[in-house]
Every structure is written in structure tokens, then in C-alpha cells.
C-alpha atoms as a PDB file:
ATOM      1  CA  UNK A   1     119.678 115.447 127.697  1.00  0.00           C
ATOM      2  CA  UNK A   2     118.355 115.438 131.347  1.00  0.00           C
ATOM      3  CA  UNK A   3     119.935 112.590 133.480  1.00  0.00           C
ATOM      4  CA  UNK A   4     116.222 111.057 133.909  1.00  0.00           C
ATOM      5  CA  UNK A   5     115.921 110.978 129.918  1.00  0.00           C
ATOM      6  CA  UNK A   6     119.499 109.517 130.029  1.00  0.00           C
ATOM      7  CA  UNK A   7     118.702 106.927 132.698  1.00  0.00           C
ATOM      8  CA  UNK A   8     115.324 105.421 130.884  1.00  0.00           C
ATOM      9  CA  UNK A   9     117.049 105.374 127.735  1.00  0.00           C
ATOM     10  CA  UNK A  10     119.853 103.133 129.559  1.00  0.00           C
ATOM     11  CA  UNK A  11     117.070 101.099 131.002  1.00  0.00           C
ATOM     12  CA  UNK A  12     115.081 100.676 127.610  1.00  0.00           C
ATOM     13  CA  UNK A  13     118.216  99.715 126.104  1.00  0.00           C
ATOM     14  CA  UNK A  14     118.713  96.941 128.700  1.00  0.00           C
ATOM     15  CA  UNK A  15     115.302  95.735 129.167  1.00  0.00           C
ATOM     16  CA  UNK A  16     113.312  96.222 125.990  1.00  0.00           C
ATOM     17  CA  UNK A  17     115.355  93.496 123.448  1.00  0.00           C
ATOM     18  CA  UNK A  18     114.948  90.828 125.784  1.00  0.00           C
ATOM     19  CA  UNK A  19     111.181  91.643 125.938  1.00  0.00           C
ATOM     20  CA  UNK A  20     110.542  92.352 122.477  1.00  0.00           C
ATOM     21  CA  UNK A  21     112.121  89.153 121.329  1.00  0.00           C
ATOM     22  CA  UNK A  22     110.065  87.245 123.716  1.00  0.00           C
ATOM     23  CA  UNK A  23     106.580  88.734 122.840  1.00  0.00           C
ATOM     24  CA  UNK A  24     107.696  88.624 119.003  1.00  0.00           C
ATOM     25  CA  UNK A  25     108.506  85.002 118.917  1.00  0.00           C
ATOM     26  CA  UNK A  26     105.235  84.427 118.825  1.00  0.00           C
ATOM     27  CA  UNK A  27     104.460  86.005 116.099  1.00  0.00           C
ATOM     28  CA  UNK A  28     103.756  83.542 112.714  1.00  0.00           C
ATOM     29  CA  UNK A  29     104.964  85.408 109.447  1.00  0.00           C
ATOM     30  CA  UNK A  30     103.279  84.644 105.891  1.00  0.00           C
ATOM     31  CA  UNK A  31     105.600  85.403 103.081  1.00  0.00           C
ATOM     32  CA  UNK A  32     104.788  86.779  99.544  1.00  0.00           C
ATOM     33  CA  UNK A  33     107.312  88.140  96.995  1.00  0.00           C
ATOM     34  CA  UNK A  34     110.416  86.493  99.084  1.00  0.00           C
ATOM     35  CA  UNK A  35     111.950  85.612  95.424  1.00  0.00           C
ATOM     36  CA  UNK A  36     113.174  89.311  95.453  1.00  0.00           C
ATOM     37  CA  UNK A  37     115.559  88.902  98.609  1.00  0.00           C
ATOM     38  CA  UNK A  38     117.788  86.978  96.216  1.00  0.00           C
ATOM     39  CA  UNK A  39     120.186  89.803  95.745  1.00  0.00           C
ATOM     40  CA  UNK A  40     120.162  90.670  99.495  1.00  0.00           C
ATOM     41  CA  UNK A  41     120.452  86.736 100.585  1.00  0.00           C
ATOM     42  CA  UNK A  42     123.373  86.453  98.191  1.00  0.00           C
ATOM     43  CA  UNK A  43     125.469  88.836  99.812  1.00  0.00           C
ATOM     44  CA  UNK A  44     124.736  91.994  97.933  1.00  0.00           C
ATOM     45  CA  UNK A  45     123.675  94.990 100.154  1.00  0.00           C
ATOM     46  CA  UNK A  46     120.538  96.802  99.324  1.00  0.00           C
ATOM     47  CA  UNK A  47     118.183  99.454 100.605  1.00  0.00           C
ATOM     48  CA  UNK A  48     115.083  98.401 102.689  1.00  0.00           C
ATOM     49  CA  UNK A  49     112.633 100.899 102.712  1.00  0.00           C
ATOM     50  CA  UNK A  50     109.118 100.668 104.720  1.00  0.00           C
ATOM     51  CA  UNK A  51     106.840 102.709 106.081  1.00  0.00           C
ATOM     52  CA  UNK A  52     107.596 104.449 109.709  1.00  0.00           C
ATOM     53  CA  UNK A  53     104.372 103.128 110.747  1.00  0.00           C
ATOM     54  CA  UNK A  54     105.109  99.656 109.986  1.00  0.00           C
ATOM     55  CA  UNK A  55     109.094  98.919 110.801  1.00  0.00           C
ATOM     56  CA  UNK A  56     108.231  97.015 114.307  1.00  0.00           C
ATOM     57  CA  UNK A  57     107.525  93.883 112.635  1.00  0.00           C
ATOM     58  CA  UNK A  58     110.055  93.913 110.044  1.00  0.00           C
ATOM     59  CA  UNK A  59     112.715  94.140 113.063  1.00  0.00           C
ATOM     60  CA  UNK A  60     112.278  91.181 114.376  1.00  0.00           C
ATOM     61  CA  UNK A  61     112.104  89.329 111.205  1.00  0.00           C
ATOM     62  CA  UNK A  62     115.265  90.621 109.669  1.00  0.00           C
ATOM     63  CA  UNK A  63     117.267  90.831 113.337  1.00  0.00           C
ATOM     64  CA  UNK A  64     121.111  89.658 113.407  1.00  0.00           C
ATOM     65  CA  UNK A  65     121.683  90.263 110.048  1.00  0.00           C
ATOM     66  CA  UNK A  66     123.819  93.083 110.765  1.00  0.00           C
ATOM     67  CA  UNK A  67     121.638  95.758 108.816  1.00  0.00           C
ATOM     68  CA  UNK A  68     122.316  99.664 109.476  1.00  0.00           C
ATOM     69  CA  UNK A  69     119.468 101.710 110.222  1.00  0.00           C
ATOM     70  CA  UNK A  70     118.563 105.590 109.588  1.00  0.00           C
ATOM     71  CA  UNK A  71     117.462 106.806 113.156  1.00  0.00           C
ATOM     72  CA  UNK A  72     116.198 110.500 113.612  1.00  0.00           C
ATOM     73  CA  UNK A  73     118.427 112.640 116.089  1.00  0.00           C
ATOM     74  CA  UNK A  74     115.193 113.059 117.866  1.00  0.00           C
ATOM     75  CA  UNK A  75     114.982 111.649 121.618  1.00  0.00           C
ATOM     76  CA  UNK A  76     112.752 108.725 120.630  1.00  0.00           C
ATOM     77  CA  UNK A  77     115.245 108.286 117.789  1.00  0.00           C
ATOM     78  CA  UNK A  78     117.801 106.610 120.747  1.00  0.00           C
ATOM     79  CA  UNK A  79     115.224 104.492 121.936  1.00  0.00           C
ATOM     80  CA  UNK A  80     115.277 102.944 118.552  1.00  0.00           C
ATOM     81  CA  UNK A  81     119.047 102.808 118.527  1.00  0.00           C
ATOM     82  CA  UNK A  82     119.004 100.965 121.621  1.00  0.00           C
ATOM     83  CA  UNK A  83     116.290  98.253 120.748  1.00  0.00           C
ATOM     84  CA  UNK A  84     117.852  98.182 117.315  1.00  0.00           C
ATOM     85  CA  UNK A  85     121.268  97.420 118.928  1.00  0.00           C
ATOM     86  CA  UNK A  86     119.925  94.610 121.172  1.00  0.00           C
ATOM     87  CA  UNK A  87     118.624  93.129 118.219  1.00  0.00           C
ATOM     88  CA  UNK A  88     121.470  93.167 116.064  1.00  0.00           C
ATOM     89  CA  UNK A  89     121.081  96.327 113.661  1.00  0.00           C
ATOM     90  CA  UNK A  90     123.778  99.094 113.162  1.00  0.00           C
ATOM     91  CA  UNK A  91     122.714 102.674 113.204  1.00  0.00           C
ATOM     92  CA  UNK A  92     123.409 106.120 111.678  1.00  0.00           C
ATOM     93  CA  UNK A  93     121.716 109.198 113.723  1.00  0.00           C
ATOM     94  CA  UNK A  94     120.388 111.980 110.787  1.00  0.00           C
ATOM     95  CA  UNK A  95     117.622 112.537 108.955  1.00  0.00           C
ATOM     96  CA  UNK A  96     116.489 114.583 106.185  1.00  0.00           C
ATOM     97  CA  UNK A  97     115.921 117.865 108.325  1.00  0.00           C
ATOM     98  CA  UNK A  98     118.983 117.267 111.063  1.00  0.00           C
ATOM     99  CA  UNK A  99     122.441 115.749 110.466  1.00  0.00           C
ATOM    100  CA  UNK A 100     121.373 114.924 106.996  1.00  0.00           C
ATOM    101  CA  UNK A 101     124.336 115.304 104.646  1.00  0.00           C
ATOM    102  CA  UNK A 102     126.947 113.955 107.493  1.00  0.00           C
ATOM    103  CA  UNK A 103     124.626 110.538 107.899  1.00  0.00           C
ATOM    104  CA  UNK A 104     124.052 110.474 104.207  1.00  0.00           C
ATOM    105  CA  UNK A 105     127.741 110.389 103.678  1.00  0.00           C
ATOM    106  CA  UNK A 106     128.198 107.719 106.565  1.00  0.00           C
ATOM    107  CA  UNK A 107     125.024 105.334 104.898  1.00  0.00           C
ATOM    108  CA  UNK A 108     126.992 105.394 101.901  1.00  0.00           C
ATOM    109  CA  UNK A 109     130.192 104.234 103.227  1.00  0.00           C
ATOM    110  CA  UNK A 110     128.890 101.458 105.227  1.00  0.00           C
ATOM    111  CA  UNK A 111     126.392  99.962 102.074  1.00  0.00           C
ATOM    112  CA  UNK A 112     129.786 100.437  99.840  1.00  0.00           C
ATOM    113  CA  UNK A 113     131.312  98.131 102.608  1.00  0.00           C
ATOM    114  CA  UNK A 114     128.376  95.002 102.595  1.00  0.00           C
ATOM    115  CA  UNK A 115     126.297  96.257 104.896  1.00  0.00           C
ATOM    116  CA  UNK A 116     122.400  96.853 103.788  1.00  0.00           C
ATOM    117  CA  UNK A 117     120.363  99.710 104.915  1.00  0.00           C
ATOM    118  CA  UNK A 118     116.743 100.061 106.417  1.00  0.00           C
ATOM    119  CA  UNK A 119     115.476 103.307 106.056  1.00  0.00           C
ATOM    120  CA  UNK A 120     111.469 104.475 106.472  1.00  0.00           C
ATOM    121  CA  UNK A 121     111.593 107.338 104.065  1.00  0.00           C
ATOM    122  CA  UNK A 122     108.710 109.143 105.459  1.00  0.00           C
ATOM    123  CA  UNK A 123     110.223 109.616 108.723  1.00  0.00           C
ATOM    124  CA  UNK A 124     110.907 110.973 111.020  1.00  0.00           C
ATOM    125  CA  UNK A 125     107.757 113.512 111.534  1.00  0.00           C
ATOM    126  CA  UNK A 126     106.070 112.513 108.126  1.00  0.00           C
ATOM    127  CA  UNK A 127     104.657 113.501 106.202  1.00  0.00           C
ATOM    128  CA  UNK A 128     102.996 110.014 106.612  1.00  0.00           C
ATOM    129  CA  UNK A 129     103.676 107.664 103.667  1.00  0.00           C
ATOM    130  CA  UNK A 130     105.327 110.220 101.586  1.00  0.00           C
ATOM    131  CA  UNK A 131     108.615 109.426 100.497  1.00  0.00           C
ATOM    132  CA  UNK A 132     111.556 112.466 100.514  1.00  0.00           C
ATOM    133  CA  UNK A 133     113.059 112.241  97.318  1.00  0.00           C
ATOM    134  CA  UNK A 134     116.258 112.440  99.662  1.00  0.00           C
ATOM    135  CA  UNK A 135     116.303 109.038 100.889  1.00  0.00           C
ATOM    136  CA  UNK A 136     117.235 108.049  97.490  1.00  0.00           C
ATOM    137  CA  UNK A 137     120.610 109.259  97.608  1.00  0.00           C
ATOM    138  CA  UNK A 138     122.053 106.124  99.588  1.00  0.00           C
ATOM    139  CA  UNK A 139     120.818 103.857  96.561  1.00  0.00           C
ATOM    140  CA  UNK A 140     122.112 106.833  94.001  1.00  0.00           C
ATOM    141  CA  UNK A 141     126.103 107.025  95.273  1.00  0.00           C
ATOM    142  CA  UNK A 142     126.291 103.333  95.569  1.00  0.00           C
ATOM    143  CA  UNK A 143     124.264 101.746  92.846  1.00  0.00           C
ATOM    144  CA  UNK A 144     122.441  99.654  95.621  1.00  0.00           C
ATOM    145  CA  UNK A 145     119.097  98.315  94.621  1.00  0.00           C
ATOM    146  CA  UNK A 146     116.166  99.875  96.650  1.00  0.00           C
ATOM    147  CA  UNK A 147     113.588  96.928  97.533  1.00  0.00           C
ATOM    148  CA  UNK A 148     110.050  98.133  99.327  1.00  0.00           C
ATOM    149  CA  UNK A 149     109.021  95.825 102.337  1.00  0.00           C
ATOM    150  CA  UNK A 150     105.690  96.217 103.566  1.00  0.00           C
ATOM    151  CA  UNK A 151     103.748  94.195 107.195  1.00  0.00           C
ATOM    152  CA  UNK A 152     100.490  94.050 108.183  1.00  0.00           C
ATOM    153  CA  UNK A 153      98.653  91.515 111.013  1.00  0.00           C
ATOM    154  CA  UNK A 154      95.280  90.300 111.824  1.00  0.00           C
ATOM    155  CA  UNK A 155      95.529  91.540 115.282  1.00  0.00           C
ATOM    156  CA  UNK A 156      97.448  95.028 116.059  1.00  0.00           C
ATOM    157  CA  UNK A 157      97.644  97.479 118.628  1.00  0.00           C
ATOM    158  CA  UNK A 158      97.885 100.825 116.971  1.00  0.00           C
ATOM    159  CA  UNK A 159      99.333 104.035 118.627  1.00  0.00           C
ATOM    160  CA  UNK A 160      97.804 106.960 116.492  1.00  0.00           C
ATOM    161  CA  UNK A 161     100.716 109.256 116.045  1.00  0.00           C
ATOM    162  CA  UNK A 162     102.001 111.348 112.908  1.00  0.00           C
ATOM    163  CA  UNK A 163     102.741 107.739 111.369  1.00  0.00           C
ATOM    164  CA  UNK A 164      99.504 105.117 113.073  1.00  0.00           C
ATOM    165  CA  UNK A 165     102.718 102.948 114.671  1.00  0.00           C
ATOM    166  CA  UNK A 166     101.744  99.483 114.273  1.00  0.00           C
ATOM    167  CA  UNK A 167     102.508  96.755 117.583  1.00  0.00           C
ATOM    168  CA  UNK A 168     101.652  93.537 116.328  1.00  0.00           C
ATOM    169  CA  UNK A 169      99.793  91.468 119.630  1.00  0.00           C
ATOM    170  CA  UNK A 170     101.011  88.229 120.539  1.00  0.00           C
ATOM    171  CA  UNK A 171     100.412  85.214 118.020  1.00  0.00           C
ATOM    172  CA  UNK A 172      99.623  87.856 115.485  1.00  0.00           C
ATOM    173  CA  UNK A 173      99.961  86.470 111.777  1.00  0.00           C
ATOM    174  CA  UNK A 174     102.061  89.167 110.275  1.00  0.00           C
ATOM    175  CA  UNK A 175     101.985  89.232 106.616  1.00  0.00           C
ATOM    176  CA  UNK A 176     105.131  90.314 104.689  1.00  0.00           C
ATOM    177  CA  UNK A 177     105.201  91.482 100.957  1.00  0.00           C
ATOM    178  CA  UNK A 178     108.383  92.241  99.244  1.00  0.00           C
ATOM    179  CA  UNK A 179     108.567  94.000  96.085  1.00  0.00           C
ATOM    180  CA  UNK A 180     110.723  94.171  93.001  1.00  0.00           C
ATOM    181  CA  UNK A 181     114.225  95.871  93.556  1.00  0.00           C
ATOM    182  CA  UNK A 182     114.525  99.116  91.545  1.00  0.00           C
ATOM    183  CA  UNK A 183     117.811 101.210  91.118  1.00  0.00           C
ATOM    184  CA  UNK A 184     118.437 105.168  91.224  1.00  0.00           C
ATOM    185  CA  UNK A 185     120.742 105.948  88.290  1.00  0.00           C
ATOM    186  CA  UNK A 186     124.010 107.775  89.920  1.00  0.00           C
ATOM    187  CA  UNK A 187     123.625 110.754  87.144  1.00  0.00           C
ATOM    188  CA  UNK A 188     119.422 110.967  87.781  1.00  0.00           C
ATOM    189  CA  UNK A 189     118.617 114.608  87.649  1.00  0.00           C
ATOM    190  CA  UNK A 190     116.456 115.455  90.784  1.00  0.00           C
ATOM    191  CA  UNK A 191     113.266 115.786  88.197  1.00  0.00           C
ATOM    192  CA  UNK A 192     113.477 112.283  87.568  1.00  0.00           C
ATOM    193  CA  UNK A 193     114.426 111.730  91.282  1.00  0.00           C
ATOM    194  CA  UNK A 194     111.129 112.525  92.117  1.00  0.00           C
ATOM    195  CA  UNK A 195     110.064 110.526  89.870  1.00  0.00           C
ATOM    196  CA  UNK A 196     111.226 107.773  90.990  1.00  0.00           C
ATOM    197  CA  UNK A 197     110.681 108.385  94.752  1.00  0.00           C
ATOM    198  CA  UNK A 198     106.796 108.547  93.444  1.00  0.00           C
ATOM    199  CA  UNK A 199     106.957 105.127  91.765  1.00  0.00           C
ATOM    200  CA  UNK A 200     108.290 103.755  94.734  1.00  0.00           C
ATOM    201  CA  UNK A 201     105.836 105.728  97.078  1.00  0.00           C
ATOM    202  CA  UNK A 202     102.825 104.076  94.763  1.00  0.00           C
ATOM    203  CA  UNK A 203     104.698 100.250  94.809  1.00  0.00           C
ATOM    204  CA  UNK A 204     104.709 100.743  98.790  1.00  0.00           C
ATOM    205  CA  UNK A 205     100.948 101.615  98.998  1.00  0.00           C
ATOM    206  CA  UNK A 206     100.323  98.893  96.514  1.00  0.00           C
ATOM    207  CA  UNK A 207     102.163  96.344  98.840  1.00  0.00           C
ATOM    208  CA  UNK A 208     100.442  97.942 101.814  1.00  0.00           C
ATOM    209  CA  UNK A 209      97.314  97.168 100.743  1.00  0.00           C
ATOM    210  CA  UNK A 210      98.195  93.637 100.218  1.00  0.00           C
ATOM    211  CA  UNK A 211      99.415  92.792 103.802  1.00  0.00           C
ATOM    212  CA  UNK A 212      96.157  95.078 105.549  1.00  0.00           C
ATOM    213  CA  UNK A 213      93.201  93.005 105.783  1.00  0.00           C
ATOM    214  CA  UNK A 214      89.992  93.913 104.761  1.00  0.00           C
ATOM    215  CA  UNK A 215      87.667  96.807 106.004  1.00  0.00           C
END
């Protein structure tokens, strides 16, 4: 890494928290489905999974609870790290197509230890909204339910990359919809894996279109 890549990832690291947490306090959040957090609220550690497009939101409203991420060993993947770390989240570096099996391993032993994950199983170059039948495995080795999380505002800047990266605008009403938990079987074969990363791929889109507003 070039030491001007290495110096504004420094600087993000520093300045974008403090910023982000300002702008986002503004933000009002409308619940639906928060029944299903009952597992996570009493201690048990689960798997988050979202959209890439939509996991801006979702960090501010779940900050300081000590979750780990899945960030890409891409360059943007450390400015994540860094605004994840002001914030309060833990991270593992991998993804499906770099570092996988190493980060896989390392998710694994941190949700065995209490620690819940947040993952965006379509990232980190997409396809978009297509889940890898890989970012199962987490919930498979440890028995950890998977629940789907899913934001949408009124009022949203959009940044039309691979994903459409959603930035909520100040005093946005961001609407949150969790849905039911759901668990991977450790001795699924990876037909039914599939499987289940398409019923799971279909609840997201279902919950997606319940926080987007109208066309």
C-alpha cells in the first residue's frame, strides 16, 4: 500500500466515526420484527446478514455492541475496518474469493466465544443481492442462528456502484425489518446449502421490499 493510501486511511480512521455518529444521530429508526432479536439481546451470538448496499444504517444502530464484522481484503475493505472500529465493531479481513478459509476459521472462533457476526453475503464485488452459499458456513460450524436485517429511508443519497450503497441524509426515517432466525444444520450437504442460502436470499428481498418506499 502506497504511503498516501496509508495516510488517508489513518485519517478516515480518525476523522470519519466522530462524523458519522454526529450526522447519524439524527437519524429516527422505525422498528418492525424486533421480537426476533430475543436470542441476540439475551446473550446468544448470531449471524446478521444484510445486504452490502444497505449495512450503513444498520452500523449505527447496532454500534458498541461489540459485533465482528466480515471486511473484504480489498483497499476500501480498511476503510470499513476503521469506521467499524471507531464505532465499536470487531473485524475479520477475508472474503469468499481472498483469505476465505483462514477468516472463516477465525469467524467461527470468535461466534463460539459470544461474539455475533455481521456479514453482507453478497459482498464484496456482488453479485448484488445474491447470497454465496459460503457465508453460511459461520452459522454451519457453530450452530448460530442466521437472522436477515434489512434498512431503507425516506430520504437517501445513493452512490450507484456494483451494490447502489445507500447514505441515509440527515433526519432520515430509517426503517428496520428483522426477520425470523433460521439455522444451517452442521451435517447440510452443500445441495441443501444452497438451498438454504436461496430461502434466505428470497426472506431478504421480501424484507427489502418492506423498508423501500413506494415507486
Amino acid at each position: 500500500m502506497r504511503a498516501r493510501d496509508r495516510f488517508g486511511i489513518g485519517m478516515a480512521g480518525l476523522i470519519a466515526p466522530p462524523i458519522f455518529r454526529t450526522l447519524y444521530s439524527t437519524l429516527k429508526f422505525e422498528w418492525s420484527g424486533q421480537s426476533n432479536l430475543e436470542r441476540w439481546e439475551a446473550g446468544e451470538a448470531v449471524v446478521f446478514v444484510t445486504w452490502h448496499g444497505r449495512i450503513l444504517p444498520l452500523l449505527q444502530l447496532f454500534r458498541g455492541h461489540d459485533i465482528v464484522m466480515l471486511v473484504s481484503q480489498h483497499r476500501d475493505g480498511e476503510y470499513l475496518t476503521r469506521l467499524g472500529a471507531g464505532l465499536g465493531y470487531d473485524a475479520v479481513r477475508g472474503s469468499s474469493t481472498r483469505g476465505g478459509y483462514g477468516a472463516i476459521r477465525e469467524l467461527a472462533r470468535k461466534v463460539r466465544g459470544g461474539q455475533s457476526l455481521a456479514i453482507t453475503p453478497d459482498g464484496p464485488q456482488g453479485p448484488k443481492e445474491k447470497i454465496k452459499p459460503g457465508a453460511l458456513q459461520v452459522a454451519r460450524m457453530t450452530g448460530a442462528p442466521v437472522i436477515p436485517v434489512m434498512a431503507g429511508g425516506d430520504r437517501a443519497w445513493w452512490v450507484e456502484g456494483w451494490d447502489r450503497f445507500m447514505i441515509p441524509k440527515p433526519f432520515a426515517t430509517i426503517r428496520v425489518v428483522v426477520g425470523d432466525a433460521s439455522f444451517v444444520p452442521r451435517d447440510v450437504s452443500l445441495r441443501t446449502l444452497e438451498d438454504r442460502a436461496l430461502e434466505i436470499e428470497r426472506q431478504l428481498q421480501d424484507l427489502k421490499a418492506r423498508v423501500d418506499p413506494p415507486e
